[in-house]
Protein backbone atom coordinates (compact mmCIF):
# COMPACT_ATOMS: atom_id res chain seq x y z
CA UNK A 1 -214.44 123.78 31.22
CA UNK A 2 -216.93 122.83 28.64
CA UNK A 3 -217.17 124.67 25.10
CA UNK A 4 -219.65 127.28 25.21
CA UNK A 5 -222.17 126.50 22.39
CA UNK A 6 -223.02 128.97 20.40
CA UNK A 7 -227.52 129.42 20.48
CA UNK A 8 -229.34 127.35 18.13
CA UNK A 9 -233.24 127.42 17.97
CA UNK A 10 -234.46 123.70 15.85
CA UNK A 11 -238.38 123.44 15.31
CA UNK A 12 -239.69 119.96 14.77
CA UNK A 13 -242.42 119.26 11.79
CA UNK A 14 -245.01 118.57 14.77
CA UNK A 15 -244.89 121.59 16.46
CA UNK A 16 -246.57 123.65 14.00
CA UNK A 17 -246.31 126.04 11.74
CA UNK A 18 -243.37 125.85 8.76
CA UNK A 19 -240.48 123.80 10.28
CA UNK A 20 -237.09 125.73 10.53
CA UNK A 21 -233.98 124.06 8.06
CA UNK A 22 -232.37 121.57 10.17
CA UNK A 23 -228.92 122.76 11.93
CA UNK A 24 -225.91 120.84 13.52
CA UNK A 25 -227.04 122.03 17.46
CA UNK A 26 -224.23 123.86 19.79
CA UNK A 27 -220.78 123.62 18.07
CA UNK A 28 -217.96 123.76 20.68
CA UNK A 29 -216.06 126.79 19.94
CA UNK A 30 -213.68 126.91 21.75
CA UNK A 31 -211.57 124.00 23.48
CA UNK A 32 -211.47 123.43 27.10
CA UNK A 33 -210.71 120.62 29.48
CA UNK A 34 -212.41 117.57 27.90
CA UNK A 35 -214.24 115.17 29.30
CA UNK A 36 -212.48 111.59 29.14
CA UNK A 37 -213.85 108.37 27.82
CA UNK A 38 -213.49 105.64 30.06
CA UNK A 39 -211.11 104.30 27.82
CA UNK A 40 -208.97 106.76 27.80
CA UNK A 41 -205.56 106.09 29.43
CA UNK A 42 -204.67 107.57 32.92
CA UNK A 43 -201.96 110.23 32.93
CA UNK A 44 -200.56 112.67 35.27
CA UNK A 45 -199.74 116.30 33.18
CA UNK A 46 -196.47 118.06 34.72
CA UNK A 47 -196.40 121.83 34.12
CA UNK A 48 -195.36 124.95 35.66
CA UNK A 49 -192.92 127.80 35.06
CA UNK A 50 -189.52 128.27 34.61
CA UNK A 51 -186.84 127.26 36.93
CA UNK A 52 -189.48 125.57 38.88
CA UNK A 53 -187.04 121.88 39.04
CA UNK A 54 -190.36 119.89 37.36
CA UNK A 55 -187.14 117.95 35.12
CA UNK A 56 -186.10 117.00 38.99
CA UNK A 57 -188.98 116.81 40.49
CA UNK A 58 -190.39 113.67 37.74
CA UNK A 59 -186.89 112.60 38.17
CA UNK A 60 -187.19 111.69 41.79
CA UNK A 61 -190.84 109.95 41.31
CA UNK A 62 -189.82 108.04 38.43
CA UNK A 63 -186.67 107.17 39.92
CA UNK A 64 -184.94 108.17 36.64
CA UNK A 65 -181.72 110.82 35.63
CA UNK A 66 -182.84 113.84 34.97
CA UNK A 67 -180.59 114.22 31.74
CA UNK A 68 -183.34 111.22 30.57
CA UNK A 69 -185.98 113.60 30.57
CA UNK A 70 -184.40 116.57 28.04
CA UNK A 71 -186.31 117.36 24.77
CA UNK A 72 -186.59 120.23 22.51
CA UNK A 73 -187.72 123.24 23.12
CA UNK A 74 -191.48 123.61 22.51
CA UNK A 75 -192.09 119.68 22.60
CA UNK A 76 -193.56 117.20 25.23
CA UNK A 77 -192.52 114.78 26.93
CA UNK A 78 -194.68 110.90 27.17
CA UNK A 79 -193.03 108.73 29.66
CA UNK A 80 -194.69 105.55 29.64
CA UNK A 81 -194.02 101.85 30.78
CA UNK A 82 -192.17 98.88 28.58
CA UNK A 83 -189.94 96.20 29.32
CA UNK A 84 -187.32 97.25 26.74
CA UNK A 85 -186.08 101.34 27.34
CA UNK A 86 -186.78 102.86 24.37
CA UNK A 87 -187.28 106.74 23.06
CA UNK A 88 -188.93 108.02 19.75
CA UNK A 89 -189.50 111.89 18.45
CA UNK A 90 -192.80 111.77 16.85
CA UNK A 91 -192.05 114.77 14.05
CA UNK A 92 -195.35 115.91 11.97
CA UNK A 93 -194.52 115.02 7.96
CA UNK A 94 -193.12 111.40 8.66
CA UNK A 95 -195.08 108.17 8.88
CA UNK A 96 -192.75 106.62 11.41
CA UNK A 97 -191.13 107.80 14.41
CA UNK A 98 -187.67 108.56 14.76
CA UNK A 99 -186.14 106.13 16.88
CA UNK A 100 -182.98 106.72 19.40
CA UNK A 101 -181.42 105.38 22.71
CA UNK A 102 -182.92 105.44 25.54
CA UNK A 103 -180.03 106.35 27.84
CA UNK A 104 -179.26 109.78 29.47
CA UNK A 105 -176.30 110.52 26.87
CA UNK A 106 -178.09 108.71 23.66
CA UNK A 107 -177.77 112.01 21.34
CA UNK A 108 -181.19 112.71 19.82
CA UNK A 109 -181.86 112.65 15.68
CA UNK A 110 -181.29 115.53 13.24
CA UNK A 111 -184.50 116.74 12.04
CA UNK A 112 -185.56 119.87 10.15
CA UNK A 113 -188.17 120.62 12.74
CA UNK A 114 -189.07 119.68 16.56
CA UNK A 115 -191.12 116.58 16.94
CA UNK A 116 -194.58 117.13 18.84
CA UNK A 117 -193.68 114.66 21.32
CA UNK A 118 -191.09 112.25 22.54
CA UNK A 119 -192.04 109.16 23.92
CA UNK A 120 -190.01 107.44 26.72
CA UNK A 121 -190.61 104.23 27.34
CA UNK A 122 -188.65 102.76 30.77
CA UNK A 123 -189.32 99.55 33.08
CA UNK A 124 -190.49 101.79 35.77
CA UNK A 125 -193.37 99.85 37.79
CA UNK A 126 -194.63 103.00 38.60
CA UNK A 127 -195.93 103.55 35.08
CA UNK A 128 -197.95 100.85 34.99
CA UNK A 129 -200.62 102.84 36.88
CA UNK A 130 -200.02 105.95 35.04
CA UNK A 131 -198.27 107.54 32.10
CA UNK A 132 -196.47 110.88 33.36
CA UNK A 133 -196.92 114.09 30.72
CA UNK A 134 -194.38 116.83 30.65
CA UNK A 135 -194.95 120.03 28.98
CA UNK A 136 -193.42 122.95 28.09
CA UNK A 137 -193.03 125.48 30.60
CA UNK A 138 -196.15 127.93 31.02
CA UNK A 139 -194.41 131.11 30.16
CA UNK A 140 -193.98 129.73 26.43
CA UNK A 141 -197.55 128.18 25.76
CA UNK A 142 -199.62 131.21 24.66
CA UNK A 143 -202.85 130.69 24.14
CA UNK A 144 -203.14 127.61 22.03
CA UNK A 145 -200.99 125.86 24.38
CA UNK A 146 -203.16 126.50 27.25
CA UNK A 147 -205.86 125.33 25.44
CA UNK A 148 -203.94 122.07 24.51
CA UNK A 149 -202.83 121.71 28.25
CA UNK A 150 -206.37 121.80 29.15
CA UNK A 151 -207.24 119.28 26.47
CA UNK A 152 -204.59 116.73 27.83
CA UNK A 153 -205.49 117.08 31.15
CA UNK A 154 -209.26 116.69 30.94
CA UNK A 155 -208.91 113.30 29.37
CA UNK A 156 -205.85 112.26 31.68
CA UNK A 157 -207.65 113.19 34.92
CA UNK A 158 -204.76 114.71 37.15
CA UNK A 159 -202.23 117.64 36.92
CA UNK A 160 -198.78 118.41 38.42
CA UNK A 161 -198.13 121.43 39.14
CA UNK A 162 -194.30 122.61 40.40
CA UNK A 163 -193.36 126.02 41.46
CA UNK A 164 -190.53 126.84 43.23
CA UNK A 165 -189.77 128.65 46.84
CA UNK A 166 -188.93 131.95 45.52
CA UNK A 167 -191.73 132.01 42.48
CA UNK A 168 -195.09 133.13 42.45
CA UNK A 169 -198.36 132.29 40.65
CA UNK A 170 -198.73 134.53 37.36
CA UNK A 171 -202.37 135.76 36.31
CA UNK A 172 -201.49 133.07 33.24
CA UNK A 173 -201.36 130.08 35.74
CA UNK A 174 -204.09 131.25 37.95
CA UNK A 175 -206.54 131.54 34.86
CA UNK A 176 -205.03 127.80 33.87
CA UNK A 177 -206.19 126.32 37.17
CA UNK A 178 -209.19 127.49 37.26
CA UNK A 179 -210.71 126.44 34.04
CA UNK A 180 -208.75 122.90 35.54
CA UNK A 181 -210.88 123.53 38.87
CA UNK A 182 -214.24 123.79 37.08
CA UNK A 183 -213.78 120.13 35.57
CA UNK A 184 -213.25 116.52 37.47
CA UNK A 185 -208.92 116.92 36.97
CA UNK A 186 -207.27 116.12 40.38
CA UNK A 187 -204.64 118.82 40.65
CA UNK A 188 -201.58 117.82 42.94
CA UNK A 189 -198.98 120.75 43.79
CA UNK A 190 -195.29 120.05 44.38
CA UNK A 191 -193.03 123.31 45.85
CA UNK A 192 -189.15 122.75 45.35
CA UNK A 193 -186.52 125.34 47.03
CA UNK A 194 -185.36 127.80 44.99
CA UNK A 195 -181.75 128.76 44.72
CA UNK A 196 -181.58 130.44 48.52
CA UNK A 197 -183.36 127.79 49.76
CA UNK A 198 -186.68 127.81 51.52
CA UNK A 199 -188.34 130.82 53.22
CA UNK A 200 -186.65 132.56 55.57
CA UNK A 201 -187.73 132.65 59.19
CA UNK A 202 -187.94 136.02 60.63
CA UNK A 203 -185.68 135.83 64.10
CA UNK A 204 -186.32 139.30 65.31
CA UNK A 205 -188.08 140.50 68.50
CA UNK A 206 -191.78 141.35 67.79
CA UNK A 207 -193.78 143.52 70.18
CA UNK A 208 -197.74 142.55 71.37
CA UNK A 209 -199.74 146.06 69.99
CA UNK A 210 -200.82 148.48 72.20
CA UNK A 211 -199.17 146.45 75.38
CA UNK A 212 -195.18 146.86 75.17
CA UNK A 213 -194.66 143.14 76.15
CA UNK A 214 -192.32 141.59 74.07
CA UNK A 215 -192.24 138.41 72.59
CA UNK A 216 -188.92 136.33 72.57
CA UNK A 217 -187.46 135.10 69.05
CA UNK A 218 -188.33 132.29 67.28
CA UNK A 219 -186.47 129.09 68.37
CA UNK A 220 -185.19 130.92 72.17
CA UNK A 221 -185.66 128.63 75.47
CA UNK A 222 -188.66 130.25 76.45
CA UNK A 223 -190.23 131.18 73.18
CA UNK A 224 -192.75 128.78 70.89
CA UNK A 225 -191.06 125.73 68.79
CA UNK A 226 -189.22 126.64 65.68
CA UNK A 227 -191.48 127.37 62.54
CA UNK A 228 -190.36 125.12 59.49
CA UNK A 229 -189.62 127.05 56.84
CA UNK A 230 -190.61 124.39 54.58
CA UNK A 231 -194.53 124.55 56.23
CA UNK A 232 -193.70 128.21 55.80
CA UNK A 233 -193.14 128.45 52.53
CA UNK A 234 -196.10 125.78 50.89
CA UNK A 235 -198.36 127.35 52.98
CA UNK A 236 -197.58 130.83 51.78
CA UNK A 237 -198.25 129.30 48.00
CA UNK A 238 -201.44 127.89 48.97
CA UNK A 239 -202.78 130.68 51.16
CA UNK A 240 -201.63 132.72 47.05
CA UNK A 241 -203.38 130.07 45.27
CA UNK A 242 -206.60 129.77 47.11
CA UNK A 243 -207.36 133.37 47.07
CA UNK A 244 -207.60 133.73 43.73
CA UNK A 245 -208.72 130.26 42.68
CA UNK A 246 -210.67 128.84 46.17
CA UNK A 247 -212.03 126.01 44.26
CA UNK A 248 -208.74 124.10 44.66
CA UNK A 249 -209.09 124.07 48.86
CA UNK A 250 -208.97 119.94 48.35
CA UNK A 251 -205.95 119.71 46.51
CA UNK A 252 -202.94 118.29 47.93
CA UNK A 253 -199.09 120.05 48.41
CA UNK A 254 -196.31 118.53 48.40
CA UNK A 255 -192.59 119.72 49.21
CA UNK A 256 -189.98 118.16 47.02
CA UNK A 257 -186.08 118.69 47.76
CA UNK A 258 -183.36 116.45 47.38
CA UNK A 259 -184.79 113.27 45.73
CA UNK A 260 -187.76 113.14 48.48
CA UNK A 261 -190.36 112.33 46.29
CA UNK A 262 -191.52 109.47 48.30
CA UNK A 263 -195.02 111.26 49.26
CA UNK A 264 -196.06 112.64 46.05
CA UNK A 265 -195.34 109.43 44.48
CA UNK A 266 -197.80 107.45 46.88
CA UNK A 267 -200.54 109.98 46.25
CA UNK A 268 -200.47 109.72 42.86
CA UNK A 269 -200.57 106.01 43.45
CA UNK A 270 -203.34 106.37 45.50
CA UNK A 271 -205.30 108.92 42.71
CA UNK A 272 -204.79 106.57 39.86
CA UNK A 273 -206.05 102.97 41.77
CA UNK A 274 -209.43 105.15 42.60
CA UNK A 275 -209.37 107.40 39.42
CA UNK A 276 -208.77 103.55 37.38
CA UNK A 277 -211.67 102.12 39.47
CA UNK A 278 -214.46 105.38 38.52
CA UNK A 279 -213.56 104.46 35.13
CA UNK A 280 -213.79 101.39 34.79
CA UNK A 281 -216.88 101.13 36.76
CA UNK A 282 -218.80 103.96 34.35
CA UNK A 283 -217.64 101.54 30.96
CA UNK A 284 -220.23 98.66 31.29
CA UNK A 285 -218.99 95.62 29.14
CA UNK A 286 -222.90 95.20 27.00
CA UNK A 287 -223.91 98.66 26.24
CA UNK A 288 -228.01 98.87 26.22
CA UNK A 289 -229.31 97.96 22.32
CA UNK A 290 -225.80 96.62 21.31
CA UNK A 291 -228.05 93.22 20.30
CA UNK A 292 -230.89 92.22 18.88
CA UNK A 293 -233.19 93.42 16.48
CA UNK A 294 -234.57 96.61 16.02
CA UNK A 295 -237.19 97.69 14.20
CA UNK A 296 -237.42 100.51 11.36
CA UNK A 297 -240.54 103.08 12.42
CA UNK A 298 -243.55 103.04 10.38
CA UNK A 299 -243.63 106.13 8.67
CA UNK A 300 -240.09 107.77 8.59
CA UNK A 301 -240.83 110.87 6.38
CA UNK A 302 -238.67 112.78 4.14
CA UNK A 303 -235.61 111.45 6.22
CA UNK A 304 -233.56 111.25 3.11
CA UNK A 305 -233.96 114.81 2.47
CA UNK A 306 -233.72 116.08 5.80
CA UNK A 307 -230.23 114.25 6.27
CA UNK A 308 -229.04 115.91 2.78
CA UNK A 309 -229.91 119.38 4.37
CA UNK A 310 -228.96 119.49 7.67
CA UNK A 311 -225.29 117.81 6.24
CA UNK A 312 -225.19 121.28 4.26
CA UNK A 313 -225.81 123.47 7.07
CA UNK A 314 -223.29 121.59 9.73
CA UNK A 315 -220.71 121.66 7.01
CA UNK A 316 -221.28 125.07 6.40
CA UNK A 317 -221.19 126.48 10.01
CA UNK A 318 -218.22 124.48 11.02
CA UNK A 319 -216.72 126.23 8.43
CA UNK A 320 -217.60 129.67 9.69
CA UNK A 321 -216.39 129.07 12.88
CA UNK A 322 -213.03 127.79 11.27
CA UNK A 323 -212.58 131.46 9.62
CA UNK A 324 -213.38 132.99 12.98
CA UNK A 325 -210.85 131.24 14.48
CA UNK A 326 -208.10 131.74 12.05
CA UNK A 327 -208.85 135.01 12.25
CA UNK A 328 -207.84 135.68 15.57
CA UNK A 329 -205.05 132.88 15.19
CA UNK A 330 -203.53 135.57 12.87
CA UNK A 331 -204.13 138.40 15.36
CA UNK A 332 -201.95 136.43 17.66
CA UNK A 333 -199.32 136.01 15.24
CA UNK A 334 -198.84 139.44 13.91
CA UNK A 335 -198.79 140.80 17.49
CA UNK A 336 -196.09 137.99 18.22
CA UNK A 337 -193.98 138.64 15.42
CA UNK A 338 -194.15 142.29 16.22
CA UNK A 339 -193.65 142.41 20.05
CA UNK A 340 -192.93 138.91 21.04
CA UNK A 341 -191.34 135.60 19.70
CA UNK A 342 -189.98 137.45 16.01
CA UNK A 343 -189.47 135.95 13.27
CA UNK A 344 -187.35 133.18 14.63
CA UNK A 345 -190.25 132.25 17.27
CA UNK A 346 -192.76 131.72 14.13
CA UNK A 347 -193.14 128.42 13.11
CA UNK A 348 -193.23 127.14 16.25
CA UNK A 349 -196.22 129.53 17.35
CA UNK A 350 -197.96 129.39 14.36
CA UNK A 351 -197.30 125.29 14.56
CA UNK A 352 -199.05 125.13 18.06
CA UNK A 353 -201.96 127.24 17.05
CA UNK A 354 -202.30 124.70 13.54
CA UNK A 355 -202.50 121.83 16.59
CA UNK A 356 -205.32 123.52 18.63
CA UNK A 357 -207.24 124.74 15.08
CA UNK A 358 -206.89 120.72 14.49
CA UNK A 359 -208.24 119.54 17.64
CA UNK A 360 -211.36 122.23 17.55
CA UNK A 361 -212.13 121.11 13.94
CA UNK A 362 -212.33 117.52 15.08
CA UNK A 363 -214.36 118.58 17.61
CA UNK A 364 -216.82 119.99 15.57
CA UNK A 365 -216.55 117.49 13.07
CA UNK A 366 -217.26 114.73 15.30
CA UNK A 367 -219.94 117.02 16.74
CA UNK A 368 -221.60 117.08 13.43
CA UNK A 369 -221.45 113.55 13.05
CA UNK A 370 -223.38 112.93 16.10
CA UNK A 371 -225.65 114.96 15.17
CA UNK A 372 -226.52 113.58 11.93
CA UNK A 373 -226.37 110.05 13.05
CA UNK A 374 -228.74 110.95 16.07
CA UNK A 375 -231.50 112.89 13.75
CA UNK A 376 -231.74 110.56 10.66
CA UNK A 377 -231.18 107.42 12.28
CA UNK A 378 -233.95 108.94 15.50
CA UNK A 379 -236.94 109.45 12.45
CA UNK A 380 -235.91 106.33 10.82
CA UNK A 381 -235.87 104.02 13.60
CA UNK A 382 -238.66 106.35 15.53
CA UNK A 383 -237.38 106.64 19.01
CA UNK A 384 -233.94 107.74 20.66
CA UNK A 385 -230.67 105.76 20.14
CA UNK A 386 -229.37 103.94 22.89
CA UNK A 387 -225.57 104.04 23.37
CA UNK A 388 -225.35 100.53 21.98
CA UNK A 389 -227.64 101.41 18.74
CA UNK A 390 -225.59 104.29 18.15
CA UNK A 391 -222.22 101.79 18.61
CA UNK A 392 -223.61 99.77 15.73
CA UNK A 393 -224.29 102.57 13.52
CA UNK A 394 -220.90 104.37 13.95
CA UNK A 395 -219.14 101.27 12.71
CA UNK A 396 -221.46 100.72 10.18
CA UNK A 397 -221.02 104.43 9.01
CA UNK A 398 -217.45 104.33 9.14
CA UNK A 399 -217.15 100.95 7.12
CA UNK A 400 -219.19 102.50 4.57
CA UNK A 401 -216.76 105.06 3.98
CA UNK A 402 -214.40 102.46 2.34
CA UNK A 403 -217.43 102.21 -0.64
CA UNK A 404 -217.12 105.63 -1.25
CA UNK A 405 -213.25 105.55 -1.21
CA UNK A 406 -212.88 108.47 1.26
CA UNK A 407 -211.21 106.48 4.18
CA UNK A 408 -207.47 107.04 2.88
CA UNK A 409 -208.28 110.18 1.54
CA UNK A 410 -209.39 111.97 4.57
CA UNK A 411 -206.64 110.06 6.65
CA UNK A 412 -204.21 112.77 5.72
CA UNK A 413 -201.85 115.66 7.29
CA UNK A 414 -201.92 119.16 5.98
CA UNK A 415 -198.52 120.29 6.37
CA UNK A 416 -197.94 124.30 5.73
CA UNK A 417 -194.66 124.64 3.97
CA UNK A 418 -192.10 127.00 3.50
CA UNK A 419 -193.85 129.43 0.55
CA UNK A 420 -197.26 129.55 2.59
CA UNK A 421 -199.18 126.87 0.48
CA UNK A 422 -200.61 123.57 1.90
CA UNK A 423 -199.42 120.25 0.98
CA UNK A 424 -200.86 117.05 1.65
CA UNK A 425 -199.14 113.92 3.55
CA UNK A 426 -201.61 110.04 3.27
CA UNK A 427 -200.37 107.09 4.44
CA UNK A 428 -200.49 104.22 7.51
CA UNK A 429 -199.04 106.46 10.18
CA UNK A 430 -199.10 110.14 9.28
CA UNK A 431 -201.76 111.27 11.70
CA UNK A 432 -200.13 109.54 14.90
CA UNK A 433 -197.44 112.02 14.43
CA UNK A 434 -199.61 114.83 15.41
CA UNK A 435 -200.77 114.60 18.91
CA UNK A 436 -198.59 115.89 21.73
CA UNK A 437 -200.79 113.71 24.11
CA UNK A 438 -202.46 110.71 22.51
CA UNK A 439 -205.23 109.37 24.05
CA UNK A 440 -207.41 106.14 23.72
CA UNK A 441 -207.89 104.78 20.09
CA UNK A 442 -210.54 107.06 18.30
CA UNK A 443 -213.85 105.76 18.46
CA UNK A 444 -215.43 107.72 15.99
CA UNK A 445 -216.38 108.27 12.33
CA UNK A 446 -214.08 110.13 11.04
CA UNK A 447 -209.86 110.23 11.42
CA UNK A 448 -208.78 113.44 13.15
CA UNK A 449 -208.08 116.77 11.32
CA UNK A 450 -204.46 116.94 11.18
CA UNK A 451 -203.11 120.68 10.46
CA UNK A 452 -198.88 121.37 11.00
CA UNK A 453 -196.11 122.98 9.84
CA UNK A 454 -193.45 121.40 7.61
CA UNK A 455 -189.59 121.59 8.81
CA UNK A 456 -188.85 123.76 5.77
CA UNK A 457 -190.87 126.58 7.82
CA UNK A 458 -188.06 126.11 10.71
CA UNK A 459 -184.98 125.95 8.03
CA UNK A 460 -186.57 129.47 6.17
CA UNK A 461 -187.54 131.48 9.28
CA UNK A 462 -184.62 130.31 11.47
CA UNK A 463 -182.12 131.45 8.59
CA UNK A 464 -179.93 134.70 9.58
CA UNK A 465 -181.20 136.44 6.19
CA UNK A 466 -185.02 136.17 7.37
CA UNK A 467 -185.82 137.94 9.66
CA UNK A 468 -188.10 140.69 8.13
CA UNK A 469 -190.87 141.62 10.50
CA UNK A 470 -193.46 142.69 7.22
CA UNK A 471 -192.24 139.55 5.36
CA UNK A 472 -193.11 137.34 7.90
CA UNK A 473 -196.41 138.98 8.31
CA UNK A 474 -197.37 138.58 4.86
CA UNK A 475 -195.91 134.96 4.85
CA UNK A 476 -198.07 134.02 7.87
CA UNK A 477 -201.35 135.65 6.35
CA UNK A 478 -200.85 133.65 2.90
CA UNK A 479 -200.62 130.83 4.87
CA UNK A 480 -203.82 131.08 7.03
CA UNK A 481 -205.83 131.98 4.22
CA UNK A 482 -204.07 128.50 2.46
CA UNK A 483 -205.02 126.48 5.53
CA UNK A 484 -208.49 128.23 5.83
CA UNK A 485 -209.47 127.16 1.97
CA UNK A 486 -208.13 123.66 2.21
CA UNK A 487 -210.15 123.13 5.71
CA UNK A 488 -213.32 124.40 3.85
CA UNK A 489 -212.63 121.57 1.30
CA UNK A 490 -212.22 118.97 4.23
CA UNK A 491 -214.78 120.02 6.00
CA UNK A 492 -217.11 119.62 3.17
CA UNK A 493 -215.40 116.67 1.94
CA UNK A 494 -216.24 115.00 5.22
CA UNK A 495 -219.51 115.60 6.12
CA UNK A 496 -220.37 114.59 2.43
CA UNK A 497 -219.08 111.06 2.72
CA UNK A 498 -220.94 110.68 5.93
CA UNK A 499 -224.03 111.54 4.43
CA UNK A 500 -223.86 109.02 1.59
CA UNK A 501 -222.43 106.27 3.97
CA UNK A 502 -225.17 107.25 6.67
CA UNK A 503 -227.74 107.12 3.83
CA UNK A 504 -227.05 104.10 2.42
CA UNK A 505 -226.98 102.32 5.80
CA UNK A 506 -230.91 103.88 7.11
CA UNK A 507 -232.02 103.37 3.28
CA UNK A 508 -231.03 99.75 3.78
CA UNK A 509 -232.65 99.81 7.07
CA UNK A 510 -236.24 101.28 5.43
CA UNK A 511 -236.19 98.62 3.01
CA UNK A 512 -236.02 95.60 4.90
CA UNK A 513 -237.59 96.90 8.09
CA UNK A 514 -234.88 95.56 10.62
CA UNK A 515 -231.73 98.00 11.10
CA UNK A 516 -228.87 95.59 9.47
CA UNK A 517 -225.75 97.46 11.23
């Protein structure tokens, strides 16, 4: 599902009349399932509910030990392809990985807090069409895990879902695939037995209505041919699943019991050679204007000014939607610490809502920056920007930065720690850390906004003394009104930088006549 903009009214100089203060256009507000690049890598995103066998079910299409595919609680699981096995906990606040064996009884590091992701690399040939995603189980995402679920599947373009025989589809899951139904995600189902098996079969004597003729049981010499109650049961899930969420009639189910993965494994297969092609097909190698001259527009006007402006007022709204958001990010938390998770359940709630407040802010960020770029660089040059145009002018934007000596400094995590302030971690490496599902290599201005919480939030709230419902509250309110001043600062910070870059490149471009990028 796309972000809902929010309505935004901009009235160019020519239209008459006094020209409304330029704005930054629709800000997403919300995530959703994003569109992917056609860069981005394929993946296949595992989820479903407890108890559900999903550890067993990637098991038997990887063709791996289950035990291989533990984590933490609360983390995710990348399983992609390499010659050499190797595993590594990506833990927000370190600029490497932690590194450990690959094998199913390797013991995993001792950290403060649990990493994001682990990555599991194996020599699998099946990975090299795909990178398999597992996440934690649906009853424990809340809503900023649902909205990173959606995230990661949007950009890796098909989701597994397992359920089991004896489970059923919670209003949680059936809201979850259908914001996946509204957007181009291939959705594949697997349904494992549950602990009595498959569904039973009914063997009783059923009478015709109104007639008195009986019918003979199920399986007798001269009744019908025994009803599989593996048919039985997947077609009880999907006859569930399409009446609340029809839009999913297309998608494809799959038993799975007792290492008989062979099917499901093929169709995925199958999904990622077409899904591979489509995206390679819409990524053309010469984008249109990504040559050749181009020439500055006679009369550009106050572009200078405008730019200076409309930087203000994107900077500024971002930010207002950033308080909204924490806001009701602190809603959820009180209600949580009060009726759900406690006060040993906080840091990792409040850390999964930091990762979803750092993906929206990006969002809008990058947003903005488009926005900008397209405006300025559309009076200066005096016509739209082609895709390659706007190419050039990215990088040219982004090497500016270095001049200005923001690159390293907005390259940074903001880690919450243990008193509710907000310290800052730079460095090669401190971002990567961050992202439960990477995608392709940022193309953009700007590094990602990077928001988590330290391990010394684990080691305080996770301590038998803590566990103070009103002190945690407290705690967790300093903390979002830390995080919500010291995003204000980036925000500004940013969009600043980009402005003087972005100037300097179109006042280059004026003076010569020819856009240099």
């Amino acid at each position: 599902m796309k972000p809902g903009p929010l309505p935004a009214v901009d009235v160019p100089d020519d239209m008459g009349g006094a020209a409304r203060p330029p704005h930054c256009g629709p800000l997403p507000t919300r995530l959703g399932v994003t569109e992917p690049r056609p860069e981005e890598p394929l993946a296949v995103v595992a989820v479903g509910p407890t108890g559900a066998g999903r550890p067993e079910v990637l098991a038997d299409v990887l063709r791996l030990d289950p035990g291989m595919l533990s984590v933490p609680a609360g983390s995710w699981l990348v399983v992609k392809h390499s010659r050499v096995p190797t595993r590594a906990a990506y833990v927000p606040g370190y600029r490497q990985p932690h590194s450990y064996g690959a094998d199913r009884l390797a013991a995993g590091p001792a950290l403060a807090r649990p990493p994001r992701r682990v990555e599991l690399s194996v020599p699998e040939p099946l990975l090299r069409h795909f990178t398999v995603v597992d996440t934690p189980d649906t009853g424990a995402l809340g809503v900023a895990g649902t909205r990173l679920l959606l995230d990661a599947a949007g950009r890796s373009g098909a989701l597994l879902f397992v359920i089991a025989a004896d489970q059923a589809f919670t209003a949680v899951e059936l809201n979850l695939l259908a914001e996946v139904a509204r957007a181009r995600v291939e959705v594949f189902f697997a349904v494992t037995p549950g602990p009595a098996g498959w569904a039973p079969v009914p063997e009783t004597t059923a009478t015709t209505e109104g007639t008195g003729a009986s019918v003979a049981p199920i399986g007798s010499a001269c009744g019908p041919a025994p009803v599989d109650p593996v048919a039985v049961t997947v077609e009880a899930h999907r006859a569930a699943l399409l009446a609340a969420v029809p839009a999913l009639a297309r998608a494809r189910w799959f038993p799975v019991a007792g290492g008989d993965g062979a099917d499901l494994r093929r169709a995925l297969v199958g999904w990622a050679a077409d899904e591979g092609l489509r995206r390679a097909s819409a990524d053309p190698p010469v984008l249109p204007g990504a040559h050749g001259r181009v020439a500055v527009a006679a009369d550009p006007g106050d572009w200078s000014e405008r730019l200076d402006r409309q930087a203000r007022s994107c900077a500024q709204r971002i930010r207002q939607h950033l308080a909204l958001e924490l806001a009701n990010t602190h809603l959820r938390v009180v209600q949580e610490i009060v009726f759900g998770v406690g006060c040993a359940g906080l840091p990792q709630l409040l850390d999964r809502e930091m990762e979803a407040l750092s993906l929206l802010a990006t969002a809008q960020c990058d947003h903005a920056v488009h926005r900008l770029v397209e405006d300025a660089a559309g009076r200066v040059l005096g016509a739209p920007l082609s895709a390659g145009v706007r190419r050039r002018l990215f990088f040219a934007v982004r090497w500016g930065l270095a001049d200005h000596r923001a690159d390293d400094e907005l390259d940074r995590v903001l880690l919450v720690t243990s008193t509710g302030g907000v310290a800052g971690l730079t460095g090669a490496g401190a971002t990567d850390a961050l992202a439960s599902c990477p995608g392709a290599e940022r193309a953009e201005v700007l590094p990602p906004v990077a928001v988590a919480l330290s391990g010394g939030c684990w080691q305080h709230w996770r301590s038998p003394g803590n566990h103070d419902p009103n002190a945690a509250r407290a705690w967790a309110q300093r903390a979002l009104r830390e995080v919500e001043l010291e995003l204000s600062r980036e925000v500004s910070r940013r969009l600043e930088v980009v402005r003087l870059s972005l100037d300097g490149v179109l006042a280059d471009a004026v003076d010569h006549g020819i856009l240099l990028a």
